[in-house]
PDB file of N, CA and C in Angstrom:
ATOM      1  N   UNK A   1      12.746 -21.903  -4.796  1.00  0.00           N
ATOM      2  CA  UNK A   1      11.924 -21.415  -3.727  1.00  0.00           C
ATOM      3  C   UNK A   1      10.707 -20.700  -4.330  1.00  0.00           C
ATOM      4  N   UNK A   2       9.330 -21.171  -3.906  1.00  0.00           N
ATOM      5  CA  UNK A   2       8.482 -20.144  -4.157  1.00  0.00           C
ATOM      6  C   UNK A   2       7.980 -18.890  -3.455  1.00  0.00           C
ATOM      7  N   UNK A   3       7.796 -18.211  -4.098  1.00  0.00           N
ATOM      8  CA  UNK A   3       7.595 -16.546  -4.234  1.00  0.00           C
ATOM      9  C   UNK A   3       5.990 -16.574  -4.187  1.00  0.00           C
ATOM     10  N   UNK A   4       5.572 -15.846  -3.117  1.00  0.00           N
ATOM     11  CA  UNK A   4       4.152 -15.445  -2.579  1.00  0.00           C
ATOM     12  C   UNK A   4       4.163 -13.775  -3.241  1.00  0.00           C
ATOM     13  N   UNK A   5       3.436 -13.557  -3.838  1.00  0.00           N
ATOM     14  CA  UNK A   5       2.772 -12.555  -4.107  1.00  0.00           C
ATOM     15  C   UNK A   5       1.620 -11.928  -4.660  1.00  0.00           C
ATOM     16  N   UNK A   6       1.185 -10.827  -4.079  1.00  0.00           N
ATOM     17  CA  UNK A   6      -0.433 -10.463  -4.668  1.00  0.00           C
ATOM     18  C   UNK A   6      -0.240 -10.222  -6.254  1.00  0.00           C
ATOM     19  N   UNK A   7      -1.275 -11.198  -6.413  1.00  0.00           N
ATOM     20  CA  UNK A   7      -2.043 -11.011  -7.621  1.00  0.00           C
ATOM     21  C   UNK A   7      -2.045  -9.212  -8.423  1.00  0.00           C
ATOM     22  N   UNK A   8      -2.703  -8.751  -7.746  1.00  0.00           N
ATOM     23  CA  UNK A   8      -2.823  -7.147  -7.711  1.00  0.00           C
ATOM     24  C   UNK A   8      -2.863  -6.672  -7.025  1.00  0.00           C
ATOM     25  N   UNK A   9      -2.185  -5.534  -7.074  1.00  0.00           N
ATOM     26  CA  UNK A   9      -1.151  -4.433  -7.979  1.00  0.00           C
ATOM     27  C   UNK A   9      -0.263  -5.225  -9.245  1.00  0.00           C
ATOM     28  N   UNK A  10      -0.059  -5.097 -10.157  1.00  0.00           N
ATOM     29  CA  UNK A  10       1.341  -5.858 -11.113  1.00  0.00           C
ATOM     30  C   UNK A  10       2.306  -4.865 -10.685  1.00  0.00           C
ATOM     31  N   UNK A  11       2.009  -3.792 -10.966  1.00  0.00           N
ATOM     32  CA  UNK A  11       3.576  -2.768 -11.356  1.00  0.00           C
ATOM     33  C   UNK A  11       2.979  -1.491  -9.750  1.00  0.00           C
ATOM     34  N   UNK A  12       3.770  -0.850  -9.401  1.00  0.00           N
ATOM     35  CA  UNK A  12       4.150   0.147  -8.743  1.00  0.00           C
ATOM     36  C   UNK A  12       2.829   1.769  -9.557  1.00  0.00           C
ATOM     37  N   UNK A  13       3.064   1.645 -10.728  1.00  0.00           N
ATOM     38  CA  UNK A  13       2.188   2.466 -11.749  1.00  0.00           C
ATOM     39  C   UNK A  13       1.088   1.941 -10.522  1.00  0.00           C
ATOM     40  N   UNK A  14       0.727   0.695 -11.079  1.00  0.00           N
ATOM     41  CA  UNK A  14      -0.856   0.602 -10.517  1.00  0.00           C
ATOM     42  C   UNK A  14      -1.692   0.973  -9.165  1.00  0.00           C
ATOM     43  N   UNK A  15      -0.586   0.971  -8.503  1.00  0.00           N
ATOM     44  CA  UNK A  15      -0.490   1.745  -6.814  1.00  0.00           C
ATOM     45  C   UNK A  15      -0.467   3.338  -7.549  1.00  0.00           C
ATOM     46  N   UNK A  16       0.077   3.944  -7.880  1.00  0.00           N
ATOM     47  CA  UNK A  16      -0.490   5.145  -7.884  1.00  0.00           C
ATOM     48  C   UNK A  16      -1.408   5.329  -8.992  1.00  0.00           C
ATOM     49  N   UNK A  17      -2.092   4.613  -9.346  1.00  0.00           N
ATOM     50  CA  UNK A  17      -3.084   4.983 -10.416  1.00  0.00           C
ATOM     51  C   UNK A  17      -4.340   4.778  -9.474  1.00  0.00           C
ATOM     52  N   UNK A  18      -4.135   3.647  -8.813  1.00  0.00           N
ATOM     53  CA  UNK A  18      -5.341   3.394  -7.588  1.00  0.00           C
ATOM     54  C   UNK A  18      -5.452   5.002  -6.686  1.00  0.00           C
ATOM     55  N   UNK A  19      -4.157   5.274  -5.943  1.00  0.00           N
ATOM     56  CA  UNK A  19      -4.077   6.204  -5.172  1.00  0.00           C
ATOM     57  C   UNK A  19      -4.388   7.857  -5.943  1.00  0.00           C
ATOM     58  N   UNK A  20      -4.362   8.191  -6.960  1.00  0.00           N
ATOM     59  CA  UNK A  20      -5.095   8.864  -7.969  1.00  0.00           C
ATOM     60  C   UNK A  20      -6.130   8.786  -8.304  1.00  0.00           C
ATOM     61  N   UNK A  21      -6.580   7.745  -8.033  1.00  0.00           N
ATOM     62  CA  UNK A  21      -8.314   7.700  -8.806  1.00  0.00           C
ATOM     63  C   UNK A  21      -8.899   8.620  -7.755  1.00  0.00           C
ATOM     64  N   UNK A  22     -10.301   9.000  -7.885  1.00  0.00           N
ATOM     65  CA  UNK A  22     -11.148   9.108  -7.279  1.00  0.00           C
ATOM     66  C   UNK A  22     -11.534   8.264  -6.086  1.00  0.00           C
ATOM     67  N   UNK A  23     -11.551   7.065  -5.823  1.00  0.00           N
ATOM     68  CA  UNK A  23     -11.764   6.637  -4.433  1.00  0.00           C
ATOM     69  C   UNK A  23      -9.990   6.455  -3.485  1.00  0.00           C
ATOM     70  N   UNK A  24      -8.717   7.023  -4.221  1.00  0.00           N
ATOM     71  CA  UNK A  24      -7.266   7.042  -3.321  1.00  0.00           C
ATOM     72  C   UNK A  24      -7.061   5.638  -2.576  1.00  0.00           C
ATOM     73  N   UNK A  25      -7.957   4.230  -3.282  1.00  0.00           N
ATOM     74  CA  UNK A  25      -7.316   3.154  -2.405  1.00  0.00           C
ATOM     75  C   UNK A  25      -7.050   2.137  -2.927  1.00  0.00           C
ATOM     76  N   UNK A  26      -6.107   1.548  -2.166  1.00  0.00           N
ATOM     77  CA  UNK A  26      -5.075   0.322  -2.762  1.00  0.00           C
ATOM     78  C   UNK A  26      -5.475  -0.707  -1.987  1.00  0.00           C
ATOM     79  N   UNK A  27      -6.061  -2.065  -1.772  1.00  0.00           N
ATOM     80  CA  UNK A  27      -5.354  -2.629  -0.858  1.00  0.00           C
ATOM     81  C   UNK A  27      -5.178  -4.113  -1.578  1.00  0.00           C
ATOM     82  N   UNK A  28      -4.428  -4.949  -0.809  1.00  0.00           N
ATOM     83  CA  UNK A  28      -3.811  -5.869  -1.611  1.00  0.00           C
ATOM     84  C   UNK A  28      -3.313  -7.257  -0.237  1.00  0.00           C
ATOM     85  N   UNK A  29      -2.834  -8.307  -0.570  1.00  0.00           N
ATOM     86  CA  UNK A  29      -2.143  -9.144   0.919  1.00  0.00           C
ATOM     87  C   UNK A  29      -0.839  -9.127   1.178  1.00  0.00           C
ATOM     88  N   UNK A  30      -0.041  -9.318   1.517  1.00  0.00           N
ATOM     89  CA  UNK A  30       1.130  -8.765   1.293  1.00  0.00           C
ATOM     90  C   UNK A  30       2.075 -10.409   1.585  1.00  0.00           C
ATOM     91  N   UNK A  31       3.371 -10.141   1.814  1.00  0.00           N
ATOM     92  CA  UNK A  31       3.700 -11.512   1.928  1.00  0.00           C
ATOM     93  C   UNK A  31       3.570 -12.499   3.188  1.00  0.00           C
ATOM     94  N   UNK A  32       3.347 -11.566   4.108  1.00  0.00           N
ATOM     95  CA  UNK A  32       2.767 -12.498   5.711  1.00  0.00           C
ATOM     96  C   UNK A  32       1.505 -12.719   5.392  1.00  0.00           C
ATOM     97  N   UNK A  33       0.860 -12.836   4.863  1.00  0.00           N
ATOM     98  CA  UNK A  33      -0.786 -12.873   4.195  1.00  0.00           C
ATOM     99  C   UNK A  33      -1.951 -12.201   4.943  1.00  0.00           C
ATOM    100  N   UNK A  34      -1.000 -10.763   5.362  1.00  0.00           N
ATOM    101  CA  UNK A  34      -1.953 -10.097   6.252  1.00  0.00           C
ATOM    102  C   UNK A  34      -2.651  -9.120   4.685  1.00  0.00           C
ATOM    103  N   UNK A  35      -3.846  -8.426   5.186  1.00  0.00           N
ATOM    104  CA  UNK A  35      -4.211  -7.594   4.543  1.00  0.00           C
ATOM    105  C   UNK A  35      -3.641  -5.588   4.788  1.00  0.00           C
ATOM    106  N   UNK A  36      -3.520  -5.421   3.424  1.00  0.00           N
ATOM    107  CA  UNK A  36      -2.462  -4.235   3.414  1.00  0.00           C
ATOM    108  C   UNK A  36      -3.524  -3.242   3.228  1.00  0.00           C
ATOM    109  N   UNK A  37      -3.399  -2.084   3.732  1.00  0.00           N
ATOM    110  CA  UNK A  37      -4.557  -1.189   3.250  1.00  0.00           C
ATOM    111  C   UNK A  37      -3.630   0.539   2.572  1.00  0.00           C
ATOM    112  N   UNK A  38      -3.616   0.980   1.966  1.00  0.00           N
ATOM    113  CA  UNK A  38      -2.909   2.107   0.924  1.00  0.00           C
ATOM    114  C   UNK A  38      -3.775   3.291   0.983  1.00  0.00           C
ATOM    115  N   UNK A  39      -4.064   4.153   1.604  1.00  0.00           N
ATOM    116  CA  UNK A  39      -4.912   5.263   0.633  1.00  0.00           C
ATOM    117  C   UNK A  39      -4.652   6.369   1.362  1.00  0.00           C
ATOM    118  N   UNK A  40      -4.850   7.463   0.404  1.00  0.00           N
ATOM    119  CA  UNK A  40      -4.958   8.949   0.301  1.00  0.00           C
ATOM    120  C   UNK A  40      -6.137   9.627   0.836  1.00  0.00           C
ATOM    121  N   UNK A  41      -5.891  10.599   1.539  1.00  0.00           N
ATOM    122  CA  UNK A  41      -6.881  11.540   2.267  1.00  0.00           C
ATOM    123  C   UNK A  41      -7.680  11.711   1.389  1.00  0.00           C
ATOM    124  N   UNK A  42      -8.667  12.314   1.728  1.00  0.00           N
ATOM    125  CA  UNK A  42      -9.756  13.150   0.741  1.00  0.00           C
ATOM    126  C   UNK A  42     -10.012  14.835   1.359  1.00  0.00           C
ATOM    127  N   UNK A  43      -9.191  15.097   2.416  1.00  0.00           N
ATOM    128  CA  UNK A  43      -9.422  16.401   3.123  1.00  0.00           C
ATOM    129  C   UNK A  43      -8.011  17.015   2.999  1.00  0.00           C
ATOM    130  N   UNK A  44      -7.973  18.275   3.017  1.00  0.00           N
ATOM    131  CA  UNK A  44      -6.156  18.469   3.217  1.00  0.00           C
ATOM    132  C   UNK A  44      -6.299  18.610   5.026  1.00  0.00           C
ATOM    133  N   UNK A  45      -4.710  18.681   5.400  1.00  0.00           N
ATOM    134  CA  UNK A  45      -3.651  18.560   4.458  1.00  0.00           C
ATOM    135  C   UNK A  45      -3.515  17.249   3.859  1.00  0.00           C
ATOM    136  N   UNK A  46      -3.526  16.536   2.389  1.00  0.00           N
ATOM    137  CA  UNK A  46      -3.059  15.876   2.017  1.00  0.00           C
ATOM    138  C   UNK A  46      -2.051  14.973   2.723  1.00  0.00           C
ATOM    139  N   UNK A  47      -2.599  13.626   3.025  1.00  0.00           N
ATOM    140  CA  UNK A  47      -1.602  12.304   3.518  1.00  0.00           C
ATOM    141  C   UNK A  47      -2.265  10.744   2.956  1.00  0.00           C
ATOM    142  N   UNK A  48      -0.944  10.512   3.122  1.00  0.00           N
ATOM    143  CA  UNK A  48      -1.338   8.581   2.897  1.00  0.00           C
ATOM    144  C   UNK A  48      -0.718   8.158   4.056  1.00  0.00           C
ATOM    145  N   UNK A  49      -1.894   6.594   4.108  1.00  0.00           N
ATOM    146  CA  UNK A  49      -1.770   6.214   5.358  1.00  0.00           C
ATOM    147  C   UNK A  49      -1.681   5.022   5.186  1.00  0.00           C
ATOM    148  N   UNK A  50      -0.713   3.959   5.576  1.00  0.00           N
ATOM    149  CA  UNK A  50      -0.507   2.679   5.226  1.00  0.00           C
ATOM    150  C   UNK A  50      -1.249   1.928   6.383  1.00  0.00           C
ATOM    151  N   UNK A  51      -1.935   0.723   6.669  1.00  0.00           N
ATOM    152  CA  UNK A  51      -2.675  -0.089   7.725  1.00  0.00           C
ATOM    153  C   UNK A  51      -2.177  -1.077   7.171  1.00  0.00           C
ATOM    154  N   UNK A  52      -1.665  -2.112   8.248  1.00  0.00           N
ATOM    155  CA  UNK A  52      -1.978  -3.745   7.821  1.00  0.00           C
ATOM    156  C   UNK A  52      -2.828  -4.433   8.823  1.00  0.00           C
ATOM    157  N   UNK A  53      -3.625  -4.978   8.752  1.00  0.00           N
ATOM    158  CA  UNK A  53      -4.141  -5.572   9.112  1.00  0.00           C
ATOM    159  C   UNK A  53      -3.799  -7.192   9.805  1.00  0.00           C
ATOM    160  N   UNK A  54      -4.571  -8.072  11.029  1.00  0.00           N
ATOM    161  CA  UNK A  54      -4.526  -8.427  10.878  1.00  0.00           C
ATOM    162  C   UNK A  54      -4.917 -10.141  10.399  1.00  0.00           C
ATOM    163  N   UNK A  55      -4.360 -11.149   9.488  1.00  0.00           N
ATOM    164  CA  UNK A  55      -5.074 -11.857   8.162  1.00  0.00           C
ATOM    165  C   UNK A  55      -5.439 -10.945   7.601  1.00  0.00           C
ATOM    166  N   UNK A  56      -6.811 -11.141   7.384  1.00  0.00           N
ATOM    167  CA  UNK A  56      -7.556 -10.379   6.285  1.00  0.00           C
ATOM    168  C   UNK A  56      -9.343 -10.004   7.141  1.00  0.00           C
ATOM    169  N   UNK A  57      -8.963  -9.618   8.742  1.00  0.00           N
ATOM    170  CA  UNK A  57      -9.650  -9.112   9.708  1.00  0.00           C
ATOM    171  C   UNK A  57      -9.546  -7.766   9.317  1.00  0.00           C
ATOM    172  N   UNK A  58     -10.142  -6.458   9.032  1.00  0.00           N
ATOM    173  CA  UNK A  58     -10.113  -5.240   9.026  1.00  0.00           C
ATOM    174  C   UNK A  58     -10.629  -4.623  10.212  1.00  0.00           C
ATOM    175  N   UNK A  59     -10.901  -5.265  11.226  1.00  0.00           N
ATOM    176  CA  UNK A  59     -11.219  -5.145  12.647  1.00  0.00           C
ATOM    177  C   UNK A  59     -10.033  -5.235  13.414  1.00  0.00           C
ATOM    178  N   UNK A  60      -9.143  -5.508  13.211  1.00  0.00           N
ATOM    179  CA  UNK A  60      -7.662  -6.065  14.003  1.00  0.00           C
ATOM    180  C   UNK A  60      -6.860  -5.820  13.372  1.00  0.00           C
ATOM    181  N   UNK A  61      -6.339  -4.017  13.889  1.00  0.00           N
ATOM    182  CA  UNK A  61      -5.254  -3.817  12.872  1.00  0.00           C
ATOM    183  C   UNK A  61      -3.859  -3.995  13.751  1.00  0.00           C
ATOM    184  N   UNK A  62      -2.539  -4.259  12.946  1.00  0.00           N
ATOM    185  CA  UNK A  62      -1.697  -4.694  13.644  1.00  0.00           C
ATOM    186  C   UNK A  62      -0.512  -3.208  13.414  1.00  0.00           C
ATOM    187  N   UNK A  63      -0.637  -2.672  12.270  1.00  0.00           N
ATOM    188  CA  UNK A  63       0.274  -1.373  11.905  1.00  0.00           C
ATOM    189  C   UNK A  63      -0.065  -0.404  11.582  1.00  0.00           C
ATOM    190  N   UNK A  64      -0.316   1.057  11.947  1.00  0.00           N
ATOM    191  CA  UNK A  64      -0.595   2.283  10.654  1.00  0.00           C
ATOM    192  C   UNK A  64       0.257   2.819  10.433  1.00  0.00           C
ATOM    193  N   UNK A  65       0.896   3.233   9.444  1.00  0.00           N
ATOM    194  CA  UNK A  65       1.795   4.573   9.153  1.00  0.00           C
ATOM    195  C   UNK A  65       0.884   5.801   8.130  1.00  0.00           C
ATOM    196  N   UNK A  66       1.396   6.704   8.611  1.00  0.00           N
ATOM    197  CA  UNK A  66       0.685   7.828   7.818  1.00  0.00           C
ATOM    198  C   UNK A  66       2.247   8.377   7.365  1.00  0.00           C
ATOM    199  N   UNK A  67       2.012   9.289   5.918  1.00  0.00           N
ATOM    200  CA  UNK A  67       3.167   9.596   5.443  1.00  0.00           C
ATOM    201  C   UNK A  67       2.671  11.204   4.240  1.00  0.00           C
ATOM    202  N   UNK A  68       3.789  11.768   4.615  1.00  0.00           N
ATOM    203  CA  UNK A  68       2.955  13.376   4.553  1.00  0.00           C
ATOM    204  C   UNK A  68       2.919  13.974   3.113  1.00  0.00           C
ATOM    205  N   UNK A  69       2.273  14.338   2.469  1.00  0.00           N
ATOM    206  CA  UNK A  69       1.913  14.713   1.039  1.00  0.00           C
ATOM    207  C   UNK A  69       2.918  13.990   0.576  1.00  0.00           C
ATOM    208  N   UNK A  70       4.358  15.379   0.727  1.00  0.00           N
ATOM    209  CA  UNK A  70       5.490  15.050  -0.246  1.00  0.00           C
ATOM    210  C   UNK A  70       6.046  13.645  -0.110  1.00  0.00           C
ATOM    211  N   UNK A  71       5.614  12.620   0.794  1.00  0.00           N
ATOM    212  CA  UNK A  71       6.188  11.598   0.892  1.00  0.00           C
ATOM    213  C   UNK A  71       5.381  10.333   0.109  1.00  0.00           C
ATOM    214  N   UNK A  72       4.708  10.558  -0.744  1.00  0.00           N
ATOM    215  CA  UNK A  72       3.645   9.396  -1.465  1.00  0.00           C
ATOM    216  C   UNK A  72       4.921   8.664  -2.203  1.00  0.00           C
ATOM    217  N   UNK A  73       5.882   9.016  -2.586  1.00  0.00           N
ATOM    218  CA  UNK A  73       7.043   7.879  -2.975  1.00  0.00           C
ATOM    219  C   UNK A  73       7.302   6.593  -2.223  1.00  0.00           C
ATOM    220  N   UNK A  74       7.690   7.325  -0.853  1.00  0.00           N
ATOM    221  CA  UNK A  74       7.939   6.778  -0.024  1.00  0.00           C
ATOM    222  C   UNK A  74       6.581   5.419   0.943  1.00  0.00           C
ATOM    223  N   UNK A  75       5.471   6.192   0.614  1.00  0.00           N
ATOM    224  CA  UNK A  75       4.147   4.932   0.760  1.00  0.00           C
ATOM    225  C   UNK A  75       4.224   4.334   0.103  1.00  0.00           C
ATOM    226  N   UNK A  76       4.779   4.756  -1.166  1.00  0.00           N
ATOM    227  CA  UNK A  76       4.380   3.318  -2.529  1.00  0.00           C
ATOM    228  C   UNK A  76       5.129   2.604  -2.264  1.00  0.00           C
ATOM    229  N   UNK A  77       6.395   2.968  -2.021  1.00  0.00           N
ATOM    230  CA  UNK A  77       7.196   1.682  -1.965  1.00  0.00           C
ATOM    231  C   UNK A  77       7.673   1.366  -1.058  1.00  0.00           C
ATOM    232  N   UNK A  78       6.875   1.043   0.044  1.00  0.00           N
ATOM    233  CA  UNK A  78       6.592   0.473   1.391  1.00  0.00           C
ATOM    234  C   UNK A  78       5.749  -0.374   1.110  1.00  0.00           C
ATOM    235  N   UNK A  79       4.437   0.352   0.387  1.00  0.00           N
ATOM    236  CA  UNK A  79       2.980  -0.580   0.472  1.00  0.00           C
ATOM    237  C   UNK A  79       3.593  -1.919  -0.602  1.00  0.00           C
ATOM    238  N   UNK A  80       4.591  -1.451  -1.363  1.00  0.00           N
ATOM    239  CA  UNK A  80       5.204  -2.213  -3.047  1.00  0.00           C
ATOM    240  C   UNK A  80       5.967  -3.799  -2.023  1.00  0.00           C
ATOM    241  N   UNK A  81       6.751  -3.081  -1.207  1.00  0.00           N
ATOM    242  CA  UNK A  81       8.387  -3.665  -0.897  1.00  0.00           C
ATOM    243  C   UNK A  81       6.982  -4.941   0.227  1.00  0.00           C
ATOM    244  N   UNK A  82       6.041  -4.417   0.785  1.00  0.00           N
ATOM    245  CA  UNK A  82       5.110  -5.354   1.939  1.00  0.00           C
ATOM    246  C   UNK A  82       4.258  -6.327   1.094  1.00  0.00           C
ATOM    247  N   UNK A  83       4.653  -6.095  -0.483  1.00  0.00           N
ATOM    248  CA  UNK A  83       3.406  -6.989  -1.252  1.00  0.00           C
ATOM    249  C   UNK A  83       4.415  -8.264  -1.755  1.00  0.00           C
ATOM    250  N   UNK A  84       6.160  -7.874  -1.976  1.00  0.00           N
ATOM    251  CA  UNK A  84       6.707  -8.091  -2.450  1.00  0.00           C
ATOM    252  C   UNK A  84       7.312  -8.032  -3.812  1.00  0.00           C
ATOM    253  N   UNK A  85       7.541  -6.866  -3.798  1.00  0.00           N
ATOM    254  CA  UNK A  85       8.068  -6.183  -5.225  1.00  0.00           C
ATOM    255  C   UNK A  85       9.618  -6.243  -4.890  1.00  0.00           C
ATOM    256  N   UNK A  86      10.232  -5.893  -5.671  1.00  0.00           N
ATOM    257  CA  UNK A  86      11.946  -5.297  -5.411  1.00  0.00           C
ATOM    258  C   UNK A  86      11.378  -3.973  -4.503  1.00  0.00           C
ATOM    259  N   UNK A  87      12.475  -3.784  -3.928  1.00  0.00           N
ATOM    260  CA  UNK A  87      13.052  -2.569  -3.086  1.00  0.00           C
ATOM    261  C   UNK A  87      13.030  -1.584  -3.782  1.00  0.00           C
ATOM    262  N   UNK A  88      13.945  -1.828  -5.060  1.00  0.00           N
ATOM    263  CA  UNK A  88      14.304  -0.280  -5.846  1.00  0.00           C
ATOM    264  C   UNK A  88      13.029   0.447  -6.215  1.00  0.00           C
ATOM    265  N   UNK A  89      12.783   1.733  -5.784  1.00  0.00           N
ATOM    266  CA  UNK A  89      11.638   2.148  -6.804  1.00  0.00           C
ATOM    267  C   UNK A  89      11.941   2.236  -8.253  1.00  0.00           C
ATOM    268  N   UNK A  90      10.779   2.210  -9.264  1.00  0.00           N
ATOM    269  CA  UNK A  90      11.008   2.219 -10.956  1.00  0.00           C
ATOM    270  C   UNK A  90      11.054   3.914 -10.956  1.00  0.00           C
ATOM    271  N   UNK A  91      11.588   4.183 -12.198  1.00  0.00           N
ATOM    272  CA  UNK A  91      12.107   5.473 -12.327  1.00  0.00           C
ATOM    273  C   UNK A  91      10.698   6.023 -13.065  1.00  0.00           C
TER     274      UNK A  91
END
């Protein structure tokens, strides 16, 4: 069976290295080949906010979740598990 997945991100690292930088954004297609959107506030209180989109319309969004400081684990590997990574987070 073939396996659909984005190009980039490779690793889970790279989602939070994106979400660390200076511009806090990720986005990537995920396996319904909608467009995924990842990023970090720039104001406090500190949040990430997951969007998918939908295709690859950024006019037509179909999901948001927002997820609260202490929970950026929990965005990554949502935004990870919607690109098609494993489930488990890496340690």
């Amino acid at each position: 069976m073939l396996e659909t997945r984005a190009e980039w991100p490779h690793t889970r690292e790279d989602i939070v290295r994106s979400l660390d930088s200076v511009w806090g954004l990720v986005a990537a297609t995920n396996t319904q080949g909608n467009l995924m959107r990842l990023e970090r506030s720039h104001q406090e209180p500190c949040q990430y906010t997951l969007t998918e989109y939908k295709g690859q319309d950024t006019t037509s969004t179909t999901s948001k979740l927002t997820f609260a400081h202490h929970r950026k684990a929990l965005a990554v590997d949502t935004f990870a598990c919607a690109l098609g990574f494993s489930s488990a987070s890496q340690p």
